[in-house]
C-alpha atoms as a PDB file:
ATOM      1  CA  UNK A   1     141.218 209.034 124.947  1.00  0.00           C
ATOM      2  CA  UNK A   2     141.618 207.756 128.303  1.00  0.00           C
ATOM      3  CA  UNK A   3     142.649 210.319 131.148  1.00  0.00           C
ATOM      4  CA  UNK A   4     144.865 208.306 133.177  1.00  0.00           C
ATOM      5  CA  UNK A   5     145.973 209.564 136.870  1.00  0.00           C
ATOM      6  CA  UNK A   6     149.162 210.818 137.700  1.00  0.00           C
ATOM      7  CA  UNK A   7     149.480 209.958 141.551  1.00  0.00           C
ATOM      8  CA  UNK A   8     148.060 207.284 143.959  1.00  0.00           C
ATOM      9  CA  UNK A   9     145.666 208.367 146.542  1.00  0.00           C
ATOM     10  CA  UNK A  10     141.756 209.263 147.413  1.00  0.00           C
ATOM     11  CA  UNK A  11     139.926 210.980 145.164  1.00  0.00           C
ATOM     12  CA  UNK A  12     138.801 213.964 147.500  1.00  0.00           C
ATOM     13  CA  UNK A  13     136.695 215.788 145.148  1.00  0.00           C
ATOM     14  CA  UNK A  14     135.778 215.478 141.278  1.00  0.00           C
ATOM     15  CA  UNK A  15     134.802 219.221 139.977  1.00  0.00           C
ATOM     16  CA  UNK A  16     131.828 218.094 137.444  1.00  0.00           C
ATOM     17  CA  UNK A  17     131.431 221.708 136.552  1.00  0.00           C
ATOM     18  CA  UNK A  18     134.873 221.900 135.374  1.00  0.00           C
ATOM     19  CA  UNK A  19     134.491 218.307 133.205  1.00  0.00           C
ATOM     20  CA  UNK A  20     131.160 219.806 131.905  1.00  0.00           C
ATOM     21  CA  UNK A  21     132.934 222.928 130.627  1.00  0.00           C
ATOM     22  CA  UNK A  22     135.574 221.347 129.207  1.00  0.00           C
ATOM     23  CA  UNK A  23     133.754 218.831 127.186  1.00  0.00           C
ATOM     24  CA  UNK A  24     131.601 221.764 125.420  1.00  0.00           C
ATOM     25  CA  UNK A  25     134.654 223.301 124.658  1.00  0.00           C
ATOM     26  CA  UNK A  26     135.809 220.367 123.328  1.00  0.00           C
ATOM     27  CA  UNK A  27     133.173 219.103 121.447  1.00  0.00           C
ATOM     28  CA  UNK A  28     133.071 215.985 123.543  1.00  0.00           C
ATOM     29  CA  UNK A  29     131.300 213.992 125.336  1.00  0.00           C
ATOM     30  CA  UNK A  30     133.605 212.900 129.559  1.00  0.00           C
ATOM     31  CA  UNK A  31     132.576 209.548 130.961  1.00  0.00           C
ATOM     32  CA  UNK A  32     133.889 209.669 134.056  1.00  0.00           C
ATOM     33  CA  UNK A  33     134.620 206.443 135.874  1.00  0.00           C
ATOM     34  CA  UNK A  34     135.139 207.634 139.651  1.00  0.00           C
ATOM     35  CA  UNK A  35     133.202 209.258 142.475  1.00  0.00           C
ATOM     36  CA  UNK A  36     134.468 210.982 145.302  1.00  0.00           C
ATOM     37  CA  UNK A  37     136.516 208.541 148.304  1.00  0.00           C
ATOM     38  CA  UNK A  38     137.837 205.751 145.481  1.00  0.00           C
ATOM     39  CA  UNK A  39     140.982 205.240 145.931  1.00  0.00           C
ATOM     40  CA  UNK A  40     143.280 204.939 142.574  1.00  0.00           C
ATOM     41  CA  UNK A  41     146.966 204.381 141.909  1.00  0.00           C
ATOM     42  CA  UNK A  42     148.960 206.058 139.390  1.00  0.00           C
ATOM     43  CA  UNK A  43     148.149 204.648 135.801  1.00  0.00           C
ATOM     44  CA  UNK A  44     144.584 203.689 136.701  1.00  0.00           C
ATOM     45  CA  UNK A  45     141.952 205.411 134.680  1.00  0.00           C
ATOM     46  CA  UNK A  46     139.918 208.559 135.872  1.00  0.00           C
ATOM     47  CA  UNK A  47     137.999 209.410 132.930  1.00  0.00           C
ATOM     48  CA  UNK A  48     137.340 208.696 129.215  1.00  0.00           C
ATOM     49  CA  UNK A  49     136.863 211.549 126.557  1.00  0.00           C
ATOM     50  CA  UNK A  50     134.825 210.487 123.749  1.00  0.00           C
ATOM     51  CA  UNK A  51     134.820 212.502 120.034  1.00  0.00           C
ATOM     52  CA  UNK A  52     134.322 211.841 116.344  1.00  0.00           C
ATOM     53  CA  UNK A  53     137.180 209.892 114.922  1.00  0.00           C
ATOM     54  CA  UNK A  54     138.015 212.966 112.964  1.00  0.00           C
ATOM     55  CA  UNK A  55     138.610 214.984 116.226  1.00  0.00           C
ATOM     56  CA  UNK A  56     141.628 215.707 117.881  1.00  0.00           C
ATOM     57  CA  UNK A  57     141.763 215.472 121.716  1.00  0.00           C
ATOM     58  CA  UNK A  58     144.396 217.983 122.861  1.00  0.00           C
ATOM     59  CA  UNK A  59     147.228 217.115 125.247  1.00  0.00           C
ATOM     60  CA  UNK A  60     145.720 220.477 126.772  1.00  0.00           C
ATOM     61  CA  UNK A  61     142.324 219.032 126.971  1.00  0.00           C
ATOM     62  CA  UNK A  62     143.005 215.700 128.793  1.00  0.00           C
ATOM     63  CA  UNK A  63     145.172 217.432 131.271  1.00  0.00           C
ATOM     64  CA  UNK A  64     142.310 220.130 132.443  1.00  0.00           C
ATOM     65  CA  UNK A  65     140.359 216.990 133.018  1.00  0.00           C
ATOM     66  CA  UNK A  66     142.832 215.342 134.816  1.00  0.00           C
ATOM     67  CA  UNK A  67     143.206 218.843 136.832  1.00  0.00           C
ATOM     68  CA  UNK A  68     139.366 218.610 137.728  1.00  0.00           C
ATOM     69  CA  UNK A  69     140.017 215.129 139.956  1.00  0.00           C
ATOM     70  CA  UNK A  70     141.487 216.713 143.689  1.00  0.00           C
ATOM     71  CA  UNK A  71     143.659 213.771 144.994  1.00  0.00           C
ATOM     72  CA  UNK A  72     144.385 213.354 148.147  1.00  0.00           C
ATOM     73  CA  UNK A  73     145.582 211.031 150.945  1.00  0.00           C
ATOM     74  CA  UNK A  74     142.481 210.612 153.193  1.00  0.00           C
ATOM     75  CA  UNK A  75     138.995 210.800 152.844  1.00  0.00           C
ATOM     76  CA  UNK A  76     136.520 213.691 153.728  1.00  0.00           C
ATOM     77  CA  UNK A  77     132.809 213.807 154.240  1.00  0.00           C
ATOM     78  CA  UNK A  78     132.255 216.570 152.608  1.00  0.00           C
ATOM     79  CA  UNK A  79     132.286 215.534 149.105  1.00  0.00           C
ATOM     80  CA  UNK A  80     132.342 211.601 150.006  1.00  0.00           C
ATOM     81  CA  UNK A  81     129.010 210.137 151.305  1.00  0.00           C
ATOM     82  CA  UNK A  82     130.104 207.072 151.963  1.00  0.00           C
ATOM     83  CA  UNK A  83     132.505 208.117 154.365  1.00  0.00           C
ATOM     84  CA  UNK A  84     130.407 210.321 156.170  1.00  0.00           C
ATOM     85  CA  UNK A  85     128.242 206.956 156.559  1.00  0.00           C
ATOM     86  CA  UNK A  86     130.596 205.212 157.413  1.00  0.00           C
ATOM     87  CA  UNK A  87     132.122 207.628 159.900  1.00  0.00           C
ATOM     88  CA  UNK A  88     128.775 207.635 161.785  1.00  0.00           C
ATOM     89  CA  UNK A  89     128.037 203.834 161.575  1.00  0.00           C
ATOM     90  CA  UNK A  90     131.782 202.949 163.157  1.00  0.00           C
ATOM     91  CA  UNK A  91     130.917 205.047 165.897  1.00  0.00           C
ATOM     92  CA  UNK A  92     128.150 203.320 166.706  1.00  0.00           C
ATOM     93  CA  UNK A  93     130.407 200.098 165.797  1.00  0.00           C
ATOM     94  CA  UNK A  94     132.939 201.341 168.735  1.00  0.00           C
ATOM     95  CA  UNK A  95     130.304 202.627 171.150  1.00  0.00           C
ATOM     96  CA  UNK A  96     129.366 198.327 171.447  1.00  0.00           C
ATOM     97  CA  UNK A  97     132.693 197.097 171.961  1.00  0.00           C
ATOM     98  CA  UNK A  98     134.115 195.253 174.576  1.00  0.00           C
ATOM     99  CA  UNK A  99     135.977 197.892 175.853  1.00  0.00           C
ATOM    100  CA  UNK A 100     133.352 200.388 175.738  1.00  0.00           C
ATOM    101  CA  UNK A 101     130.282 199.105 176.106  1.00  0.00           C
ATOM    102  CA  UNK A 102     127.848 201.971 175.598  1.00  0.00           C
ATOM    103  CA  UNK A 103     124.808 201.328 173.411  1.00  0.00           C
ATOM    104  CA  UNK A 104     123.239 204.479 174.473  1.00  0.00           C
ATOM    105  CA  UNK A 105     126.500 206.446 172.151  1.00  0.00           C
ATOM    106  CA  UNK A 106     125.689 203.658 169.600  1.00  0.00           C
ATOM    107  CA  UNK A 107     121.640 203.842 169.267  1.00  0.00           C
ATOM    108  CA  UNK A 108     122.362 208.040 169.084  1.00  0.00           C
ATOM    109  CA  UNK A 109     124.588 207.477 166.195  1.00  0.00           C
ATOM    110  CA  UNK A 110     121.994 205.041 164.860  1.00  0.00           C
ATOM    111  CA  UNK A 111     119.453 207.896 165.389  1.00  0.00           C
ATOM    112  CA  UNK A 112     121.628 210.436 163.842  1.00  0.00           C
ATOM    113  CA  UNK A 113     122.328 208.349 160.585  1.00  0.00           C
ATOM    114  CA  UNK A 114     118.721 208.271 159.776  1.00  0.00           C
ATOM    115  CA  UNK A 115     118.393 211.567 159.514  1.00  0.00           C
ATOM    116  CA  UNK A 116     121.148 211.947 156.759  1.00  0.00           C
ATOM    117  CA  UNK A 117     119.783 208.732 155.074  1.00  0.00           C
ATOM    118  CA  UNK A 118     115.931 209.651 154.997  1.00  0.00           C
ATOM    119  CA  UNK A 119     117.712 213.168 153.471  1.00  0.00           C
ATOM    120  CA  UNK A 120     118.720 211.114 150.923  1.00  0.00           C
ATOM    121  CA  UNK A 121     116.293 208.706 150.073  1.00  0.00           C
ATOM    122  CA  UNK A 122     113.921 211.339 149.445  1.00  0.00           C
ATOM    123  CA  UNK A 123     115.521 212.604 146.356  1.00  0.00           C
ATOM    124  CA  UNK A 124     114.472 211.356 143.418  1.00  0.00           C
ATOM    125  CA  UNK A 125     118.070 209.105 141.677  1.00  0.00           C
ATOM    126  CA  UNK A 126     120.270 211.277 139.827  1.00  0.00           C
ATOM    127  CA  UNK A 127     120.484 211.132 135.955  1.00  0.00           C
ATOM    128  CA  UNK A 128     123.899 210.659 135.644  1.00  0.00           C
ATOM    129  CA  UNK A 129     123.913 212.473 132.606  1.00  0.00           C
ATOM    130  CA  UNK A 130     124.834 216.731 132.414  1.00  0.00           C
ATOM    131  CA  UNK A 131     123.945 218.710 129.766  1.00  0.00           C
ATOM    132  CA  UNK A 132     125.891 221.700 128.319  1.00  0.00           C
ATOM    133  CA  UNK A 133     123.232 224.778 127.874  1.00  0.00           C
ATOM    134  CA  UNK A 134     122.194 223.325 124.364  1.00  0.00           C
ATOM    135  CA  UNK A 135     120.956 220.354 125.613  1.00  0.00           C
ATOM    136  CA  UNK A 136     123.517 217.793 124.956  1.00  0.00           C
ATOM    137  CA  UNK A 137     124.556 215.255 127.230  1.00  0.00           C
ATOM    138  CA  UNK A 138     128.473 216.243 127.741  1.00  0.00           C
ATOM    139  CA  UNK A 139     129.339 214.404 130.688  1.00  0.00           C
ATOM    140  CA  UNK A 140     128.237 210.736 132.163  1.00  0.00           C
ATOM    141  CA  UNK A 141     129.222 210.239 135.878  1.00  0.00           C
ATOM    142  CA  UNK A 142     129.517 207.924 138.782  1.00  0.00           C
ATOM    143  CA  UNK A 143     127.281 208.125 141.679  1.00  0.00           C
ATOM    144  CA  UNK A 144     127.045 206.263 145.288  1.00  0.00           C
ATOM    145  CA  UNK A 145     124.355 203.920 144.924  1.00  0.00           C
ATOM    146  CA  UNK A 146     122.261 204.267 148.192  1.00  0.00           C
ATOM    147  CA  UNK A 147     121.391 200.780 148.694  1.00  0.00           C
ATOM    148  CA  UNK A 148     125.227 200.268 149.554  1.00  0.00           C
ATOM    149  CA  UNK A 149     124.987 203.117 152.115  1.00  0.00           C
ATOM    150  CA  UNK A 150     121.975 201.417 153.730  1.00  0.00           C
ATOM    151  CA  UNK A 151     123.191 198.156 153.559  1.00  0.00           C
ATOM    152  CA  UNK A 152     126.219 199.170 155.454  1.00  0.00           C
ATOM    153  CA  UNK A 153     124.545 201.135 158.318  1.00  0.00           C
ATOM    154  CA  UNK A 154     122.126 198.210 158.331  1.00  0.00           C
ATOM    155  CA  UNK A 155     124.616 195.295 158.377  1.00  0.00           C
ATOM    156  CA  UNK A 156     126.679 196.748 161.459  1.00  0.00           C
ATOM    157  CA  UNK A 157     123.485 196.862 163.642  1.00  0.00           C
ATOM    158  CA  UNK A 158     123.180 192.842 162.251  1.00  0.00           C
ATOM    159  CA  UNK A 159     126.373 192.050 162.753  1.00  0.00           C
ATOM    160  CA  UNK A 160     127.334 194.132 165.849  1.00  0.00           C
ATOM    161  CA  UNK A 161     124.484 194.772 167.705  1.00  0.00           C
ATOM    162  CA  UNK A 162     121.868 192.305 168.166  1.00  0.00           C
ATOM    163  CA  UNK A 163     123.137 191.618 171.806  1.00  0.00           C
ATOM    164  CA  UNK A 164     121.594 195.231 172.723  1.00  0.00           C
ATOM    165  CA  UNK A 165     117.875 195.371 172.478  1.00  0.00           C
ATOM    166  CA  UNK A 166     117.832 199.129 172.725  1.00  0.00           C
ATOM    167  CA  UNK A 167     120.550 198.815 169.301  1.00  0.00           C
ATOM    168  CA  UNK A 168     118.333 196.550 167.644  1.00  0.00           C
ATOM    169  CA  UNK A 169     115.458 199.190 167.972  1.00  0.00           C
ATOM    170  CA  UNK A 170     117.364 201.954 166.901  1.00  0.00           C
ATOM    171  CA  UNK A 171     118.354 199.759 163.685  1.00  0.00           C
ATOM    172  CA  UNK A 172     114.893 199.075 163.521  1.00  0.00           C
ATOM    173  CA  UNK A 173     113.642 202.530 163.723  1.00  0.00           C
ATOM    174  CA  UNK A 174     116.144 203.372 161.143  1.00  0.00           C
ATOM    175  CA  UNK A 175     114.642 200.427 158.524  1.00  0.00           C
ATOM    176  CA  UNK A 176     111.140 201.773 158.799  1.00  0.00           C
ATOM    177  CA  UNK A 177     111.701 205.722 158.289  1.00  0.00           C
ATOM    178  CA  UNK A 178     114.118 205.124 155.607  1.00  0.00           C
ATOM    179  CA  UNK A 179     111.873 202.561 154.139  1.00  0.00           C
ATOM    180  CA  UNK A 180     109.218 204.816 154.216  1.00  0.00           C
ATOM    181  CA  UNK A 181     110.690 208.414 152.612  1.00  0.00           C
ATOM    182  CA  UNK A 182     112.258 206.436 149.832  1.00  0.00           C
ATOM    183  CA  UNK A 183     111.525 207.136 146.443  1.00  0.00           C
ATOM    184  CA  UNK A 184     112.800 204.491 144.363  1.00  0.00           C
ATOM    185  CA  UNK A 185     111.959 201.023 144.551  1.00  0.00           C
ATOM    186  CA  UNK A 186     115.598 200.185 145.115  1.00  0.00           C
ATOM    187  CA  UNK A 187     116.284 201.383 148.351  1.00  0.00           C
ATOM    188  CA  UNK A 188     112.739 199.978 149.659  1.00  0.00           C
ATOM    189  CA  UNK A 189     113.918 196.468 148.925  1.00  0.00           C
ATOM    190  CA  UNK A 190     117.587 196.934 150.421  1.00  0.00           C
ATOM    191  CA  UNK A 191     115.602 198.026 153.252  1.00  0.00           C
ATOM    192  CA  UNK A 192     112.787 195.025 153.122  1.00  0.00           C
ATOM    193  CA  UNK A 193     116.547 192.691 153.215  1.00  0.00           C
ATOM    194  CA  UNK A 194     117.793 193.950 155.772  1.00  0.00           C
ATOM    195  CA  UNK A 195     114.817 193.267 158.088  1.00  0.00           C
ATOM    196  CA  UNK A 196     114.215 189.859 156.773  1.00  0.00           C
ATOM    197  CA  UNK A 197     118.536 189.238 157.708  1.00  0.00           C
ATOM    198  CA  UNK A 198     117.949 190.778 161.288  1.00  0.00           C
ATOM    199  CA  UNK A 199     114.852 189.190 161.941  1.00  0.00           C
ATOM    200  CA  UNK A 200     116.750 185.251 161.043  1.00  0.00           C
ATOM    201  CA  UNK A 201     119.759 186.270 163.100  1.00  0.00           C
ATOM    202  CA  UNK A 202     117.351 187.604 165.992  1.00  0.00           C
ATOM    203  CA  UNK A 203     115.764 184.285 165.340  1.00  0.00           C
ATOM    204  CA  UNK A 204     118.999 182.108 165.415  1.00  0.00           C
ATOM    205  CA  UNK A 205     120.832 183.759 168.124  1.00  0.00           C
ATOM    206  CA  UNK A 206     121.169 183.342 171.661  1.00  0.00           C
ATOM    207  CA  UNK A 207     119.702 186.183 173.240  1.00  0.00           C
ATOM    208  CA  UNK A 208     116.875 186.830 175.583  1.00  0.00           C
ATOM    209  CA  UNK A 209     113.762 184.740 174.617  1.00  0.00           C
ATOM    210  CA  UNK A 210     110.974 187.784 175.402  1.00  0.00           C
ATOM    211  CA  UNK A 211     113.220 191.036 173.858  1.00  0.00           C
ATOM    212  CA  UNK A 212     113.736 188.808 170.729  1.00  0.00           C
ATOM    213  CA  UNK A 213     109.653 188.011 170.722  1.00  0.00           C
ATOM    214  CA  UNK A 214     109.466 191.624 170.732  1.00  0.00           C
ATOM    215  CA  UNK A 215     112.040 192.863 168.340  1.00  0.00           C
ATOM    216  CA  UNK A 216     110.852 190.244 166.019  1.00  0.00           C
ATOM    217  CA  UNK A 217     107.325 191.833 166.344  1.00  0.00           C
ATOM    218  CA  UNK A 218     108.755 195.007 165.938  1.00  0.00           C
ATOM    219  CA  UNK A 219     110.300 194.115 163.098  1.00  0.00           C
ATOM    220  CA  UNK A 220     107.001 192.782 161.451  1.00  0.00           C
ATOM    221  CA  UNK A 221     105.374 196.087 161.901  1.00  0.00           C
ATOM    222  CA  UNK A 222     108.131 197.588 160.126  1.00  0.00           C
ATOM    223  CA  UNK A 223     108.274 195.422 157.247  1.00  0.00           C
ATOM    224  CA  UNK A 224     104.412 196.050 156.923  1.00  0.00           C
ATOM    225  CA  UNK A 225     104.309 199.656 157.173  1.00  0.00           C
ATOM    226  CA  UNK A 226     106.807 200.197 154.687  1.00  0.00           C
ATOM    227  CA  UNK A 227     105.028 197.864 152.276  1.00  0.00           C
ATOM    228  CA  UNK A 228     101.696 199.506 152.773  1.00  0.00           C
ATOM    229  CA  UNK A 229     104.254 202.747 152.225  1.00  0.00           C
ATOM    230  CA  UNK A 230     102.702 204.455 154.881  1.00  0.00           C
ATOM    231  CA  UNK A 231     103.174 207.919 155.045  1.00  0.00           C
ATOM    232  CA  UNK A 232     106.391 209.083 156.761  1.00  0.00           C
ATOM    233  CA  UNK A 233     105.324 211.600 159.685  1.00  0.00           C
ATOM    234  CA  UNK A 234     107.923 213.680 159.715  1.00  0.00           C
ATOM    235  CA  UNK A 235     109.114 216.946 157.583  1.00  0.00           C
ATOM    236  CA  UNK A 236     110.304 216.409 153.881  1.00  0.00           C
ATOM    237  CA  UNK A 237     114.254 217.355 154.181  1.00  0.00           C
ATOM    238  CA  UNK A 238     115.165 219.487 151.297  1.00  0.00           C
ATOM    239  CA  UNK A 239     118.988 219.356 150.417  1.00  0.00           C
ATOM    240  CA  UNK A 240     120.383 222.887 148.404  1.00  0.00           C
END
């Protein structure tokens, strides 16, 4: 049975303890298609609740797992990861415009987003599975994938900033501590990308000849530190 939603908006929050009840109670097994900022309209699917062909899925049951999705009409970092990295990587976005002009606001925010993204790139990647207390899986869900978030932080310092040497080192900085505190293989490569795309638009652009030399040096050492996975030399950040 598919759990259809009832109103348009964001999904704020998605209460997996809630879907994980329900489906023991049920005797089911809730795949749930969303994760927390997607925006749906009415009639789009939130979830699907898989039984036996014998079983009965209650009119009861698929509306307590419709309950368990909070909609809203804006997003919120709290729940939404995406949008707090996004939040941080347009002010760093705004900080170079025109109108602004202040790359010391943007390589702060630059500085500031590593922090959350070495947080998370430390953690071993979710099993999107949950298991009721007898050990079977009850619930499959959704999750960010962190490559995304890096790509995005990384492709606004690409896109945006390589007319500000002291951006470029920030996004630089950024590559090389997230590159090396991650744990899975996937967010190394995203990472290994995004230097090789910075270091052909440094390369291609028209921007001082020596600070390019150098950030295209810097840049090396980055990409070669993470592939030797050197150590990261600060704290391991442990999220409760």
């Amino acid at each position: 049975t598919t759990v259809l939603a009832e109103e348009s908006g964001v999904i704020i929050d998605i209460d997996e303890d809630a879907v994980l009840n329900i489906a023991g109670d049920t005797d089911t097994v809730i795949d749930v298609h969303r994760v927390p900022g997607e925006h749906v309209v009415a009639g789009e699917p939130l979830a699907d609740v898989l039984a036996d062909r014998s079983a009965n899925i209650s009119t009861d049951a698929v509306g307590r797992v419709r309950g368990s999705f909070a909609i809203g009409t804006s997003r919120t970092p709290r729940h939404d990861i995406a949008f707090a990295v996004e939040q941080m990587t347009e002010m760093a976005v705004r900080a170079l415009s025109t109108g602004v002009n202040d790359p010391y606001t943007a390589r702060n925010a630059i500085d500031d987003l590593t922090v959350g993204l070495v947080a998370v790139v430390q953690r071993p990647r979710p099993s999107r599975a949950r298991c009721g207390s007898d050990g079977t899986v009850r619930v499959i869900t959704r999750r960010v994938a962190v490559p995304s978030l890096i790509d995005h932080a990384l492709d606004a310092v690409r896109i945006y900033g390589t007319g500000s040497p002291m951006v470029v080192q920030a996004g630089i900085r950024l590559a090389e501590r997230v590159g090396r505190a991650a744990q899975d293989s996937e967010n190394v490569d995203a990472v290994l990308t995004q230097l090789v795309l910075l270091d052909r638009a440094l390369a291609s652009g028209d921007t001082d000849t020596a600070r390019t030399a150098e950030a295209r040096e810097q840049i090396s050492l980055a990409r070669a530190a993470i592939t030797d996975r050197v150590p990261l030399a600060v704290p391991r950040v442990v999220i409760r």
